[in-house]
Protein backbone atom coordinates (compact mmCIF):
# COMPACT_ATOMS: atom_id res chain seq x y z
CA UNK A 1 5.69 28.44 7.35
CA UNK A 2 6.10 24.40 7.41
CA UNK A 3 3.26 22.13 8.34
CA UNK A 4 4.12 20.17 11.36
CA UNK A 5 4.68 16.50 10.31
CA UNK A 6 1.47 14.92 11.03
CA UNK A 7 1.34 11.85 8.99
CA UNK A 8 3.88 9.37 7.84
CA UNK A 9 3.49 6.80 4.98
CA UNK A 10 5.48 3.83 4.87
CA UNK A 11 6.14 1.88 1.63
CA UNK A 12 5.76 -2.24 2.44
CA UNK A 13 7.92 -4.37 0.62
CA UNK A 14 11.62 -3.98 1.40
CA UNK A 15 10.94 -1.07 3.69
CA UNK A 16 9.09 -2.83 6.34
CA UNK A 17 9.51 -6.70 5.23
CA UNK A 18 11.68 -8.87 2.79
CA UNK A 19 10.35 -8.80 -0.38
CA UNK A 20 13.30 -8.49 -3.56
CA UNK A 21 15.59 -11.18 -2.46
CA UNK A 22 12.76 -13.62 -2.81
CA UNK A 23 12.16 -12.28 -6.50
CA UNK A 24 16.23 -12.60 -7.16
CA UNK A 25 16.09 -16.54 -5.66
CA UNK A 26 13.28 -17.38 -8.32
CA UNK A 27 14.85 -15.63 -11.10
CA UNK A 28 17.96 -17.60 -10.39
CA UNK A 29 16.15 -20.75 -10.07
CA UNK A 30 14.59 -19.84 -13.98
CA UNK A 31 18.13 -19.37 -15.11
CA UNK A 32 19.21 -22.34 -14.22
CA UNK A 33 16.04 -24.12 -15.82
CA UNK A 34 16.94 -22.47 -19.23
CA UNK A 35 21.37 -22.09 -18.64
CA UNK A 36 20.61 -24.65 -22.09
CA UNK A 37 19.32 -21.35 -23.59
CA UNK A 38 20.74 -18.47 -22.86
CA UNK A 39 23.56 -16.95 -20.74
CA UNK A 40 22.67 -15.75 -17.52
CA UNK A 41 23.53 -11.92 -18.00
CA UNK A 42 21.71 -11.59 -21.62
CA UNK A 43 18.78 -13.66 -20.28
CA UNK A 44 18.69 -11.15 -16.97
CA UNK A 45 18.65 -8.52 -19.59
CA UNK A 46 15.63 -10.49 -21.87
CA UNK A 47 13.32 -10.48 -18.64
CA UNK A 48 14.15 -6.44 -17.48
CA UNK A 49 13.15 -5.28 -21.19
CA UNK A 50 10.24 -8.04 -20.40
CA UNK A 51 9.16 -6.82 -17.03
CA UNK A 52 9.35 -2.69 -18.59
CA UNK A 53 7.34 -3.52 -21.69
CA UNK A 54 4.84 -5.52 -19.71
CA UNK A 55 3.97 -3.07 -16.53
CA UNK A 56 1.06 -1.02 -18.00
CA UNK A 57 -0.47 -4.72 -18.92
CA UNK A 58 0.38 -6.25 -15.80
CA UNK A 59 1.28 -3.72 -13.18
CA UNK A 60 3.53 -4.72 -10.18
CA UNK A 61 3.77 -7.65 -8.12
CA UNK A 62 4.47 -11.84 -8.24
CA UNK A 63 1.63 -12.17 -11.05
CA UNK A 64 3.59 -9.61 -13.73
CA UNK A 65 6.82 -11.13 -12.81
CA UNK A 66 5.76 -14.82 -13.48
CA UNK A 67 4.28 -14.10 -16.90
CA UNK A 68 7.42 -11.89 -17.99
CA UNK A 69 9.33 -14.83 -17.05
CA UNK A 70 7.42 -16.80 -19.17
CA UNK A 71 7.17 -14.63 -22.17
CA UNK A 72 11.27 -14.37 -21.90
CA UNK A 73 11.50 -18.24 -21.53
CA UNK A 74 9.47 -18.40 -24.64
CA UNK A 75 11.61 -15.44 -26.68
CA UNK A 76 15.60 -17.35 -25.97
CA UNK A 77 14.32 -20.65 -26.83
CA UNK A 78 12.49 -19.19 -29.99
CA UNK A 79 9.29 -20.92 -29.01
CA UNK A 80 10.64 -23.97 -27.94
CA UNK A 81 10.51 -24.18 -24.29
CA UNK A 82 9.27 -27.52 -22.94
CA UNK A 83 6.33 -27.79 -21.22
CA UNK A 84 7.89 -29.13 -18.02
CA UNK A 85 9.67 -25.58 -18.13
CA UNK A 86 6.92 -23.38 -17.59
CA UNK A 87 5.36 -25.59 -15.38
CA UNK A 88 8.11 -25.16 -13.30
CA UNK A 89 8.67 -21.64 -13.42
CA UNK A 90 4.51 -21.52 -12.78
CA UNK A 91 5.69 -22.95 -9.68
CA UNK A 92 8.46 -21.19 -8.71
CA UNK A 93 5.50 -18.26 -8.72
CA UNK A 94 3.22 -19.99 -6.73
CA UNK A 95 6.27 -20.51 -4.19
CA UNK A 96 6.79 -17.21 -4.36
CA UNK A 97 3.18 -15.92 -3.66
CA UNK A 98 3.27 -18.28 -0.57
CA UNK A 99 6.83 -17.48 1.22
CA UNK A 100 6.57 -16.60 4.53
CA UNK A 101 7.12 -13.32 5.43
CA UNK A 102 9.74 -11.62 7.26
CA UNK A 103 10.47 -8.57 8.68
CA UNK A 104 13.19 -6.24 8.64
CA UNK A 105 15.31 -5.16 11.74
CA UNK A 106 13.77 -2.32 13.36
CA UNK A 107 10.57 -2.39 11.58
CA UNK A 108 8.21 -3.53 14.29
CA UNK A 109 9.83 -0.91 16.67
CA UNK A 110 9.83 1.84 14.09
CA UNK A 111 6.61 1.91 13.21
CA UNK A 112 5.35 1.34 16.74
CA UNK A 113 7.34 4.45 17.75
CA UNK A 114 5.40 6.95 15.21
CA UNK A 115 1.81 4.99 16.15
CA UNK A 116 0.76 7.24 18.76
CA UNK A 117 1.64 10.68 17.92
CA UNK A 118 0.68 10.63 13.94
CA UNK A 119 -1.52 9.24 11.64
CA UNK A 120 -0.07 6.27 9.92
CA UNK A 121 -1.23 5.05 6.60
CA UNK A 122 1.22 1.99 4.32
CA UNK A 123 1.39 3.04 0.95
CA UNK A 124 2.23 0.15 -1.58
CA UNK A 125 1.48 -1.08 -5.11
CA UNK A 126 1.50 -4.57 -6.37
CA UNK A 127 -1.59 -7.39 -6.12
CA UNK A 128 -3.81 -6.16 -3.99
CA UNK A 129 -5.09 -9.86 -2.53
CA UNK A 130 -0.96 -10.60 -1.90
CA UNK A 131 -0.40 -7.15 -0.40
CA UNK A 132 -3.46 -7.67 1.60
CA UNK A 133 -2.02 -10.86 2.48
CA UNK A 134 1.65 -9.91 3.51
CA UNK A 135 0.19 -7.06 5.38
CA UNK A 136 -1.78 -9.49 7.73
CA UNK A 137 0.64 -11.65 8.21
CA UNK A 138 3.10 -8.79 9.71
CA UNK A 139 1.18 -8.34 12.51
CA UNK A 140 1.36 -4.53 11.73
CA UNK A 141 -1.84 -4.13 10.39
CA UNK A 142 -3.57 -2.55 13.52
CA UNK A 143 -0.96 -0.18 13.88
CA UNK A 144 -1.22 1.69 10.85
CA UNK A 145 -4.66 4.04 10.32
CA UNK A 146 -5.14 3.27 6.62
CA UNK A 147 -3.72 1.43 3.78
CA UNK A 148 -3.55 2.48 0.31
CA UNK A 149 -3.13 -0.34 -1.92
CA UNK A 150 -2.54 1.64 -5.68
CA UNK A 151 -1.66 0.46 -9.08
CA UNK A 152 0.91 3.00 -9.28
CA UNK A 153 2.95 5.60 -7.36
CA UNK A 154 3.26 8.74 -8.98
CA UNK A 155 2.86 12.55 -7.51
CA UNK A 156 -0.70 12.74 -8.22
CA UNK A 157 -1.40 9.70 -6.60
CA UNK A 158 0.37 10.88 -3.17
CA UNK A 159 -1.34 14.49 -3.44
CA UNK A 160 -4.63 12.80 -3.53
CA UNK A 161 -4.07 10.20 -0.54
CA UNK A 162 -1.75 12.86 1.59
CA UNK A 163 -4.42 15.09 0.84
CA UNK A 164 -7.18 12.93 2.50
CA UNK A 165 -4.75 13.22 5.62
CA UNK A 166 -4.18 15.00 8.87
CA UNK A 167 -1.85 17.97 7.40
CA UNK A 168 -2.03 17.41 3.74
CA UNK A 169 1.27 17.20 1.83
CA UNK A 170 2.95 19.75 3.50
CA UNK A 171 2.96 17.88 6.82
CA UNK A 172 3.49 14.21 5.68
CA UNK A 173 6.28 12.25 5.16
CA UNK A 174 6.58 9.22 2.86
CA UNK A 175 9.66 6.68 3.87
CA UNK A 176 10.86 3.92 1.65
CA UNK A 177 13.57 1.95 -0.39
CA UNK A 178 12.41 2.89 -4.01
CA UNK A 179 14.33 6.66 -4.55
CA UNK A 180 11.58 6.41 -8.16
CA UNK A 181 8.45 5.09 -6.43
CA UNK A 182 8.89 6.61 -2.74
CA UNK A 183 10.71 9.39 -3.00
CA UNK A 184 10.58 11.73 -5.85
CA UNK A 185 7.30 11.54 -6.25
CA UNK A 186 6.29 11.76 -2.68
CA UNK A 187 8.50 15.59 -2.61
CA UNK A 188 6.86 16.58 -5.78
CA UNK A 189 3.84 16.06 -4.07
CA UNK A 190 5.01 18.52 -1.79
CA UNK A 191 6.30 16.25 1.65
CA UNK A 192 9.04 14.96 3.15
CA UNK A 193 10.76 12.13 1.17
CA UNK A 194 12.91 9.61 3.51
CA UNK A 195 14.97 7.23 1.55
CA UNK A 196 16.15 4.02 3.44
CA UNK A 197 18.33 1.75 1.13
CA UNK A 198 18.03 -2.30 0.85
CA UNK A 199 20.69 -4.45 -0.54
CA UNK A 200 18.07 -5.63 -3.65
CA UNK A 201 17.49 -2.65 -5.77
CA UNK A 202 15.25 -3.61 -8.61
CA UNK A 203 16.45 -1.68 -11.77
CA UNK A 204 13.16 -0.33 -12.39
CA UNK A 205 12.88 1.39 -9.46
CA UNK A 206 16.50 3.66 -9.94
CA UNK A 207 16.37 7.24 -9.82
CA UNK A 208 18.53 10.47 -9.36
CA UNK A 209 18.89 11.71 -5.40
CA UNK A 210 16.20 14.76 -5.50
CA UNK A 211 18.51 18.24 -4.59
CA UNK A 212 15.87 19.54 -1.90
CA UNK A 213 15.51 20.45 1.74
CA UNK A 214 12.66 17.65 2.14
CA UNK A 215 14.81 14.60 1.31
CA UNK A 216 16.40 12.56 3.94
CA UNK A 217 18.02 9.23 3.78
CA UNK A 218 18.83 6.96 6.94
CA UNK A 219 20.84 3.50 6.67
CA UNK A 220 17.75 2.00 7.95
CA UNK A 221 14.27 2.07 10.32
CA UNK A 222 16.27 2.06 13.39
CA UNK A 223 17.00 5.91 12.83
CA UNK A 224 13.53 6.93 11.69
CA UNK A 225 12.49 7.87 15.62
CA UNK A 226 15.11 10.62 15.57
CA UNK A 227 14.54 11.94 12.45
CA UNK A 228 10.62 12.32 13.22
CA UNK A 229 11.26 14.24 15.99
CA UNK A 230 14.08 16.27 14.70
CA UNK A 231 11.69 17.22 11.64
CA UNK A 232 8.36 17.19 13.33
């Protein structure tokens, strides 16, 4: 027999706030520094092989990003980007560290629905001192009754922290816009994954719709009440 649902993770950016449009705007801002260099779709191309190669040095986040831009400025103009370049995509980082945040429709009131009847943990990966950062600045901090800040998200990593939980994997639910980093991994932990799409879809984070009872998809928080109650 099922576990009742008894905790819910939510994944941060792009789930609950803005987070990949910001990433697009500075990579299109870089483009334009080096358009002198490279065409737009082969230098796009440059910085994904970039970003892949350089994840188990750098992990996730604004840091890893900045540097793989740097190391692609550096490969298309065969070593001979000017200074004022990388100063300025060294900016556009910093910029990017600092943006505002913003939340997305229905967040607030989604996650305030689910507060009082389950155990509510945010489950993210990226720099911890930014995440740490965005997180406060939500004003959803308090709502949520733990916060897992990990390097990676992989089954083994959601056994161990739905484990630690009110209902283990069986009665938790992970919801988020990554279908590699939120869902799969989440079911083959052995709970509910709950895919909610965003309009940026980083290519590193594509994967194949899991064919299993425990998925669920909704076109965004708004419908995550229902589907609580209708699983839980």
């Amino acid at each position: 027999m099922a576990r009742k649902l008894l905790t819910i993770g939510f994944d941060a950016d792009d789930t609950l706030w803005h987070n990949e449009r910001f990433f697009a705007l500075t990579q299109e801002r870089v483009a334009a520094l080096l358009a002198d260099y490279a065409e737009r779709d082969h230098l796009d191309a440059r910085l994904l092989e970039a970003e892949r190669r350089n994840l188990g040095h750098y992990g996730f986040g604004v840091k890893g990003f900045v540097l793989s831009m740097i190391e692609t400025a550096v490969e298309v103009t065969e070593g001979r980007v000017p200074g004022h370049v990388v100063g300025q995509i060294l900016e556009a980082g910093q910029e990017l560290l600092a943006h505002p945040l913003e939340l997305l429709p229905h967040a607030r009131e989604a996650v305030e629905a689910v507060a009082d009847s389950h155990h509510l943990l945010l489950i993210t990966k990226g720099d911890l001192l930014h995440q740490e950062r965005k997180l406060a600045q939500s004003g959803l901090g308090e709502l949520f009754d733990g916060v897992e800040i990990v390097s990676d998200k992989t089954s083994a990593v959601y056994a161990d922290i739905f484990g630690r939980s009110p209902g283990g994997p069986e009665g938790a639910m992970m919801i988020g816009n990554s279908m590699k980093s939120d869902v799969v991994p989440a079911i083959e932990s052995g709970s509910w994954g709950v895919f909610v799409p965003h309009e940026h879809e980083w290519a590193l984070e594509r994967a194949a719709v899991p064919e299993t009872p425990r998925y669920r998809e909704i076109p965004d928080l708004g419908a995550l009440p229902a589907l609580v109650e209708s699983i839980g």
